[in-house]
Protein backbone atom coordinates (compact mmCIF):
# COMPACT_ATOMS: atom_id res chain seq x y z
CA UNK A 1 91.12 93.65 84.18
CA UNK A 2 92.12 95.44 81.24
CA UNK A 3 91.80 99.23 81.85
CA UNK A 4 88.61 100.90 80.06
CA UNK A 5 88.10 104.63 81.72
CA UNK A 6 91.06 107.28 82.48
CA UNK A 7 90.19 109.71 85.07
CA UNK A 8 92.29 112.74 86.34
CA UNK A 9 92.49 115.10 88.89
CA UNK A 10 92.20 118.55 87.35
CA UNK A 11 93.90 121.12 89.54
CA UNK A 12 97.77 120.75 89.25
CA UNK A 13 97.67 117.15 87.05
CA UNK A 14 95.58 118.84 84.01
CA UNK A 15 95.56 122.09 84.82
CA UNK A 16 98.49 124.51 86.37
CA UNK A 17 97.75 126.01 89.19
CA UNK A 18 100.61 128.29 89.64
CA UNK A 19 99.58 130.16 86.00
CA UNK A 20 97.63 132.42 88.02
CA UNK A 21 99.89 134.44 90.59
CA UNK A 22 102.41 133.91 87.56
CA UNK A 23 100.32 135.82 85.27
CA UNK A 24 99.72 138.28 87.52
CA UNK A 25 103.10 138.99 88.30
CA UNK A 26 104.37 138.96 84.76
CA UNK A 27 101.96 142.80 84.61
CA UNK A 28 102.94 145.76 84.95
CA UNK A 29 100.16 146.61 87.24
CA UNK A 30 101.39 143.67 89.69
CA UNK A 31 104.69 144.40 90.09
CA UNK A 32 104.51 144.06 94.08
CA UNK A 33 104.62 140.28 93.63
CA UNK A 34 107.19 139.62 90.88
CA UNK A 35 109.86 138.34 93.51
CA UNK A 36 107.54 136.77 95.78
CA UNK A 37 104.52 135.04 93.67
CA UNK A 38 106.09 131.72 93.75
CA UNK A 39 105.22 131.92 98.05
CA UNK A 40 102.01 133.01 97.33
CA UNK A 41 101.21 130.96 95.09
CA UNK A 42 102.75 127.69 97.18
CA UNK A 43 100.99 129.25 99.93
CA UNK A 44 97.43 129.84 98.58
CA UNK A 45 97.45 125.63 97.51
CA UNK A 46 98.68 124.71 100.65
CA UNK A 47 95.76 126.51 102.56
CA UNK A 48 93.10 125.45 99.39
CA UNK A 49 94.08 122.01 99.94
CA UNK A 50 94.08 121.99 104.14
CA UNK A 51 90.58 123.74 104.31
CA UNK A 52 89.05 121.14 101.75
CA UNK A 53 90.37 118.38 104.09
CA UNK A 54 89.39 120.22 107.40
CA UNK A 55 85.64 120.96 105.89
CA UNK A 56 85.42 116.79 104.83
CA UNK A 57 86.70 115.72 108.36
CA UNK A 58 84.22 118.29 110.05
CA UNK A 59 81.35 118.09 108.30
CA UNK A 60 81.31 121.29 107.06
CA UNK A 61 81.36 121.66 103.36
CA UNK A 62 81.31 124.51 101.18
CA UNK A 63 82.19 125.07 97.14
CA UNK A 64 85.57 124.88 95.47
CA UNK A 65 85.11 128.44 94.88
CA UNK A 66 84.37 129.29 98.22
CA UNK A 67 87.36 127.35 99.84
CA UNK A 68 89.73 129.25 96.98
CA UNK A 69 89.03 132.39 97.85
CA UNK A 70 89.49 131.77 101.80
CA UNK A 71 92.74 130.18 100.71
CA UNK A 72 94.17 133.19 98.50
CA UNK A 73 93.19 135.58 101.48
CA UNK A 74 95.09 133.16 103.78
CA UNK A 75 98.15 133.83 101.45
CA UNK A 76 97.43 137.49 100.58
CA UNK A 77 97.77 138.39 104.52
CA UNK A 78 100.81 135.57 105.17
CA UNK A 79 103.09 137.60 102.46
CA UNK A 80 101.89 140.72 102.95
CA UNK A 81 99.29 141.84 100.03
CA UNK A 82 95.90 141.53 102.06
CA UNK A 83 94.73 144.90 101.71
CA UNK A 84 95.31 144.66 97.42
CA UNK A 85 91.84 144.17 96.37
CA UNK A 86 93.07 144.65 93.00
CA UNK A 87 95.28 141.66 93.51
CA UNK A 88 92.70 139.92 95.03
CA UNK A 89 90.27 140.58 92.39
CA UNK A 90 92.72 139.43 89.46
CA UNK A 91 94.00 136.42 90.73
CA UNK A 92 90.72 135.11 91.23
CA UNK A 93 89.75 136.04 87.91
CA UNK A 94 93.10 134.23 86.14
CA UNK A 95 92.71 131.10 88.52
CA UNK A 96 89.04 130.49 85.82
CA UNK A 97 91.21 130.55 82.90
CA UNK A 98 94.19 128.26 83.78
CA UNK A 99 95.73 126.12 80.93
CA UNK A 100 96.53 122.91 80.74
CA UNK A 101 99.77 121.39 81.10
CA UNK A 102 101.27 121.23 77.01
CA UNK A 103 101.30 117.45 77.15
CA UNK A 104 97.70 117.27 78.25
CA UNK A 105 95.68 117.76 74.89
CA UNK A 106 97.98 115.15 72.97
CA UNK A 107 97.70 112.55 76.15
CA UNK A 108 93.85 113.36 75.74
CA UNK A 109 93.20 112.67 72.22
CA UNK A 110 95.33 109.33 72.28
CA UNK A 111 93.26 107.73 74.83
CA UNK A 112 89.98 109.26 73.27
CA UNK A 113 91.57 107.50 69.90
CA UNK A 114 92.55 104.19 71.24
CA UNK A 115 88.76 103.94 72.82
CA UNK A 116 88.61 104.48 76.28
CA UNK A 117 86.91 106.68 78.46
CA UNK A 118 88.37 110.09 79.63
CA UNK A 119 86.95 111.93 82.81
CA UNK A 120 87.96 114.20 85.17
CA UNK A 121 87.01 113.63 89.31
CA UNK A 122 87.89 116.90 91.02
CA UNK A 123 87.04 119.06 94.30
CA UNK A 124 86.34 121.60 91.45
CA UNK A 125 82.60 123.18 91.72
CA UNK A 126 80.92 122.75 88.15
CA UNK A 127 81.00 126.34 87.56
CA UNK A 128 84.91 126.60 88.00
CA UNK A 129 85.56 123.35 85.81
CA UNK A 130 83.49 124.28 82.80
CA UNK A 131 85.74 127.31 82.63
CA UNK A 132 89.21 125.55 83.09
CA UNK A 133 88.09 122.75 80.37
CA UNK A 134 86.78 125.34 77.97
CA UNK A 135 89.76 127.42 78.65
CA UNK A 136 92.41 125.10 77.79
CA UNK A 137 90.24 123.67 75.17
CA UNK A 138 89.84 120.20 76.15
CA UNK A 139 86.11 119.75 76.30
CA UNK A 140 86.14 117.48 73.54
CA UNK A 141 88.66 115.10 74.78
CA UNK A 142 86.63 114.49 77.63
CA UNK A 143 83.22 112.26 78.37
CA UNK A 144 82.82 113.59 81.86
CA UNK A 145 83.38 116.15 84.28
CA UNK A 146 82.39 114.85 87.79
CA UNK A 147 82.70 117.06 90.63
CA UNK A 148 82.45 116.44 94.51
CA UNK A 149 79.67 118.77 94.69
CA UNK A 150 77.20 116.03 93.61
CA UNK A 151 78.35 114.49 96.80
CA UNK A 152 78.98 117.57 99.17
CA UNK A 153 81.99 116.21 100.31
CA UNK A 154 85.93 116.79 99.22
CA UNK A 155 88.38 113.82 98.36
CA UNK A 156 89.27 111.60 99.59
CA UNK A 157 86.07 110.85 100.89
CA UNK A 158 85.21 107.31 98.97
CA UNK A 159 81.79 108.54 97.98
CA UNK A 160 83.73 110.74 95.80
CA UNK A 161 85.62 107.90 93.89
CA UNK A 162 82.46 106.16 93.93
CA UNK A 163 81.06 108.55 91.38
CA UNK A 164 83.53 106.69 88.88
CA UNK A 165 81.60 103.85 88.87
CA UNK A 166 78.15 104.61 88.85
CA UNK A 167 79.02 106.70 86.15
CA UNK A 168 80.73 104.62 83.83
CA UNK A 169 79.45 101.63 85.51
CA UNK A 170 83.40 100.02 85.45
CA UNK A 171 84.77 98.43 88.78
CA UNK A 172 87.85 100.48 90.50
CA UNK A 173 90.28 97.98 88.72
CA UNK A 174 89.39 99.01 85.45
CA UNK A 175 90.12 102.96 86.36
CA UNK A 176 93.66 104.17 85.59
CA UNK A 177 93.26 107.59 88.14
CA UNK A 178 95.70 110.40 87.90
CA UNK A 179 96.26 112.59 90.27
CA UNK A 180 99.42 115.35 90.65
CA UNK A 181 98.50 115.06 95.04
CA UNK A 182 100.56 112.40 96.72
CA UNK A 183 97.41 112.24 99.25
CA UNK A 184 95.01 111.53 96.39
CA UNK A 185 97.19 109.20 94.66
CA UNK A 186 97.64 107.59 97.94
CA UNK A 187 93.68 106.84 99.03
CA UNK A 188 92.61 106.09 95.52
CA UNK A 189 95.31 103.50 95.82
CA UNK A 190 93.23 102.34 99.03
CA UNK A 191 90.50 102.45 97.66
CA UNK A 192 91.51 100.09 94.99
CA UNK A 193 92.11 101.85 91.22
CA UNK A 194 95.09 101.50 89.58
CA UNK A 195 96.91 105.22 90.15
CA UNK A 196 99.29 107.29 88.33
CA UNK A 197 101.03 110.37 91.31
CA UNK A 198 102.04 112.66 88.42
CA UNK A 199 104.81 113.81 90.98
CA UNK A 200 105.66 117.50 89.09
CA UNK A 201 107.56 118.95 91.59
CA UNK A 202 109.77 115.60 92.51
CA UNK A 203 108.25 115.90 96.23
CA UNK A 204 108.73 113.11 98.50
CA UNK A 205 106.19 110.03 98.88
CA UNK A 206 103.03 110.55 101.75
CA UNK A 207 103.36 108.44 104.35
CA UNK A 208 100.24 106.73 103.97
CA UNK A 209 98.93 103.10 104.00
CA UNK A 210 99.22 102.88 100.20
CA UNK A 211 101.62 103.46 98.03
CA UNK A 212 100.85 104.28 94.31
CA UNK A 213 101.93 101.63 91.77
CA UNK A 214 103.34 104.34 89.06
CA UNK A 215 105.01 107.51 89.20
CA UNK A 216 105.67 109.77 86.63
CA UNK A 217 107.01 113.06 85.86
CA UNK A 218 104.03 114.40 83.71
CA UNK A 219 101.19 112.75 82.00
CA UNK A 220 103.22 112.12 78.69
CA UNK A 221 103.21 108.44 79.65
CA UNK A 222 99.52 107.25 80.38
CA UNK A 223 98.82 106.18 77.66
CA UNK A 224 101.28 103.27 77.72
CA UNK A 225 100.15 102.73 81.31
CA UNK A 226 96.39 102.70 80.20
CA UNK A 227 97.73 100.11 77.67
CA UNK A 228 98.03 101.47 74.17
């Protein structure tokens, strides 16, 4: 089937989730953490990323925004910073204004030119997308932005992929998903869309069941995949 809907992961494949503890330590007033934000930062994704997986497998779900701030405080006491509520309170204020990656708008407006349908399928809470889209300026390049709280439960859950669907009302094969998580890229695989791991960092392949048909280096290249 010929592919009619693009759909993305937003944190770390459109948007950069390092800009915040980067920001922060490029002022003056954050100077503790100009050596050591790139740990932090590693570190608060890591723990983001384990408690969203922990909360689907247990039952126990809570907000994006919720799960982000238990995952900075992780990293704010694991490299030493917990008691900077300064800190605290301006890397959680940066993380609702992170850009997109500079390919991402371009990449966007092809697909919106060439017809198809653009969405975005993240853990995200509402709340904290509407400010990274309007942030980076996007909103118009996109039809949708679907989050797993109309579900209550993180990827890779398939009731969140299933949201593609009854949505758009297209089958899996005619979703090109992106995702910059080698575990999402991975189960979407599964669960039978055609996947892009936008593999930034060059990090080695999961070892999961499925393996993702393309890999690419950014997002500069969907549109060929997508079939312009």
């Amino acid at each position: 089937m010929p592919i009619t809907t693009c759909v993305f992961d937003a944190y770390g494949t459109l948007f950069d989730v390092s800009a915040a503890a980067r920001q922060a330590a490029s002022e003056p007033a954050f100077a503790q953490i100009s050596e050591s934000w790139p740990a932090l930062a590693e570190f608060w994704r890591q723990k983001q990323l384990q408690y969203t997986w922990l909360r689907a497998v247990t039952d126990a779900h809570e907000d994006f925004w919720q799960v982000t701030q238990q995952g900075l405080d992780w990293a704010l006491e694991k490299t030493g910073h917990d008691g900077d509520a300064a800190l605290r309170e301006r890397l959680l204020a940066l993380y609702w204004e992170l850009q997109s990656y500079p390919e991402v708008p371009q990449m966007l407006r092809t697909l919106k030119d060439a017809g198809l349908e653009t969405a975005i399928l993240s853990n995200g809470s509402p709340d904290m997308l509407a400010g990274a889209v309007d942030s980076a300026g996007i909103a118009a390049l996109l039809d949708e932005v679907l989050s797993v709280e109309s579900v209550g439960v993180f990827k890779p859950d398939g009731r969140v992929y299933d949201l593609v669907g009854k949505r758009f009302g297209c089958s899996p094969d005619e979703v090109l998903f992106c995702s910059s998580n080698g575990w999402d890229a991975g189960c979407a695989t599964g669960y039978g869309f055609n996947v892009v791991w936008v593999n930034r960092a060059g990090d080695p392949l999961d070892r999961l069941p499925w393996t993702p048909p393309h890999i690419l280096s950014d997002l500069t290249e969907v549109p060929r995949l997508a079939g312009m």
